[in-house]
Protein backbone atom coordinates (compact mmCIF):
# COMPACT_ATOMS: atom_id res chain seq x y z
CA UNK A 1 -0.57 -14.01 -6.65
CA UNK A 2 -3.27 -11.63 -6.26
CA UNK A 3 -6.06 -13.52 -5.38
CA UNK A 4 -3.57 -15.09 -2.65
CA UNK A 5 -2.25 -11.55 -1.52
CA UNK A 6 -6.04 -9.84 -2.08
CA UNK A 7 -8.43 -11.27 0.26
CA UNK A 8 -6.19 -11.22 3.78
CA UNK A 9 -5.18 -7.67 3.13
CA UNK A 10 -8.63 -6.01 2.11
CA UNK A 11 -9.47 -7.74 5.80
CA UNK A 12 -6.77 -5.87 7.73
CA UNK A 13 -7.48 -3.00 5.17
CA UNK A 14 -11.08 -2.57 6.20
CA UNK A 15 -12.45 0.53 8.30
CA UNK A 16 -9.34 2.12 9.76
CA UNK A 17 -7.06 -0.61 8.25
CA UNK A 18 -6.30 1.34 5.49
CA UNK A 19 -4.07 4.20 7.41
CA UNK A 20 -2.98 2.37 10.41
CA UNK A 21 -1.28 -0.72 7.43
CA UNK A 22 0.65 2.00 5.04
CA UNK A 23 2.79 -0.60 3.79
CA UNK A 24 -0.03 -3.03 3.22
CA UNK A 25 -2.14 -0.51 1.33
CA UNK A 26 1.39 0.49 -0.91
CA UNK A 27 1.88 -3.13 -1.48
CA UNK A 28 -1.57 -3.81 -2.44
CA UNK A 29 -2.03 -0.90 -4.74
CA UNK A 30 1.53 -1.49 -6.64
CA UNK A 31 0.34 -5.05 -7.34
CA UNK A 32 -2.73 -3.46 -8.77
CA UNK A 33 -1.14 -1.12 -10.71
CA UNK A 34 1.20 -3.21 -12.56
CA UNK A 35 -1.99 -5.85 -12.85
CA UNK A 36 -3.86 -2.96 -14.91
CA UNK A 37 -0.67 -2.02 -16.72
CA UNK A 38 0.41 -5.57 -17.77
CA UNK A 39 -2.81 -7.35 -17.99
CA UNK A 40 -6.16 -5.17 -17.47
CA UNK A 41 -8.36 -7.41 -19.34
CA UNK A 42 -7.96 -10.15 -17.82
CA UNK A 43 -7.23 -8.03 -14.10
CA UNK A 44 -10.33 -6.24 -14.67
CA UNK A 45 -12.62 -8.74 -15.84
CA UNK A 46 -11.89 -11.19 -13.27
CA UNK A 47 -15.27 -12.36 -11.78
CA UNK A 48 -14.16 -12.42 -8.17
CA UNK A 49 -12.64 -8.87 -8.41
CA UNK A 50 -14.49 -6.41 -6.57
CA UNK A 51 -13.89 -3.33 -8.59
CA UNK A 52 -16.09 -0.74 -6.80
CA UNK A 53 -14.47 -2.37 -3.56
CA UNK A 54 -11.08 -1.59 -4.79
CA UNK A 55 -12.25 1.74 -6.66
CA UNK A 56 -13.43 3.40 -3.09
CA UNK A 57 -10.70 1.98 -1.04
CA UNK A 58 -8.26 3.69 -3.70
CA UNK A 59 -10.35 7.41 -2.96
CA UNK A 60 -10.31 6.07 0.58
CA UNK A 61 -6.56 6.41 1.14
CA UNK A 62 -5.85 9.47 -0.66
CA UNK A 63 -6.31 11.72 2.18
CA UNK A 64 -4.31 9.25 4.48
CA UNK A 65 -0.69 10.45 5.38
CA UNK A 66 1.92 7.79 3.80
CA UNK A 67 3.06 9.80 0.54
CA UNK A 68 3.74 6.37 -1.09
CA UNK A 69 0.11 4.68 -0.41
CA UNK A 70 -1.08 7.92 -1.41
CA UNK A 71 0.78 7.86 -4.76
CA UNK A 72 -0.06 4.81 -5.61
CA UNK A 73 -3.99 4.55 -5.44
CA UNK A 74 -3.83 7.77 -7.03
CA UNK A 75 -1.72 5.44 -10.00
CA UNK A 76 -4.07 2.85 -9.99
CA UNK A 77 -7.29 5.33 -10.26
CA UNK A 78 -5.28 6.65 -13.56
CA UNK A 79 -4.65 3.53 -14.59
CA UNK A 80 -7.85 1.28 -14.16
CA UNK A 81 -9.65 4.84 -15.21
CA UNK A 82 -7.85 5.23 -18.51
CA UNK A 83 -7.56 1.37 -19.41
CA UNK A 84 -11.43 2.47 -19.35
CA UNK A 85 -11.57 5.13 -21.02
CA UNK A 86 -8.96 3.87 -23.76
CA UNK A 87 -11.21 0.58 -24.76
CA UNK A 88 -14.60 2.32 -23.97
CA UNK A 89 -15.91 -0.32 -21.13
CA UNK A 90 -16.41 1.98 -18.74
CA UNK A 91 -19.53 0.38 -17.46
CA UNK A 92 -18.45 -3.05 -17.77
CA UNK A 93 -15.07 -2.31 -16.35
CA UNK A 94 -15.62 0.23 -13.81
CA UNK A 95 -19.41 1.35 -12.76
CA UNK A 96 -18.30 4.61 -12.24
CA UNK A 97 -19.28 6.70 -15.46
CA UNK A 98 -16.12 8.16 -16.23
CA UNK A 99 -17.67 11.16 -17.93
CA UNK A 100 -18.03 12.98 -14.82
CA UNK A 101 -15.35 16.28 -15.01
CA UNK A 102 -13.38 14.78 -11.99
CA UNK A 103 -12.32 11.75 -13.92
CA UNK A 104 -11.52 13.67 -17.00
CA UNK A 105 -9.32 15.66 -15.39
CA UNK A 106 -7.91 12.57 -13.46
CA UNK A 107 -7.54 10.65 -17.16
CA UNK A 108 -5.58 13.81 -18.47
CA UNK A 109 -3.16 14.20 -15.76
């Protein structure tokens, strides 16, 4: 479902996509979120997922002005961030080193 849903909405999601499509971005992101939450292995493993793609379009929208969109990249940060921290893949699973304070405090909210 993913892969199907994925690739046409990180098209209309690109550049300014991502705040004039609210409920594609909140519809995107809840799929993601209960993707990490159910399966994050396999989710976040998966060789066609773009993870830094998906990791800055997630900071992307947090400044945008739809309250749910907003919520929920926020969820998936937490989530793909502490499935991370939790199994200690950090650099396989996201290239961000989650050692940086901002993350910490993200992975403690």
């Amino acid at each position: 479902m993913f892969h199907a849903f994925s690739k046409p909405a990180l098209e209309v999601l690109s550049g300014d996509g991502l705040h004039e499509n609210p409920n594609t971005t909140e519809d995107l992101f809840r799929l993601m979120v209960r993707l990490v939450q159910r399966c994050s292995p396999e989710f976040l493993a998966w060789e066609s997922l773009n993870v830094d793609q998906l990791l800055s379009m997630a900071v992307r929208s947090i400044p945008g002005t739809n309250i749910d969109a907003k919520t929920l990249a926020l969820r998936f940060l937490v989530e793909a961030f502490g499935y991370a921290h939790k199994t200690n893949v950090s650099f396989v699973i996201c290239p961000i080193p989650i050692d940086l304070p901002i993350y910490q405090s993200i992975l403690t909210y």
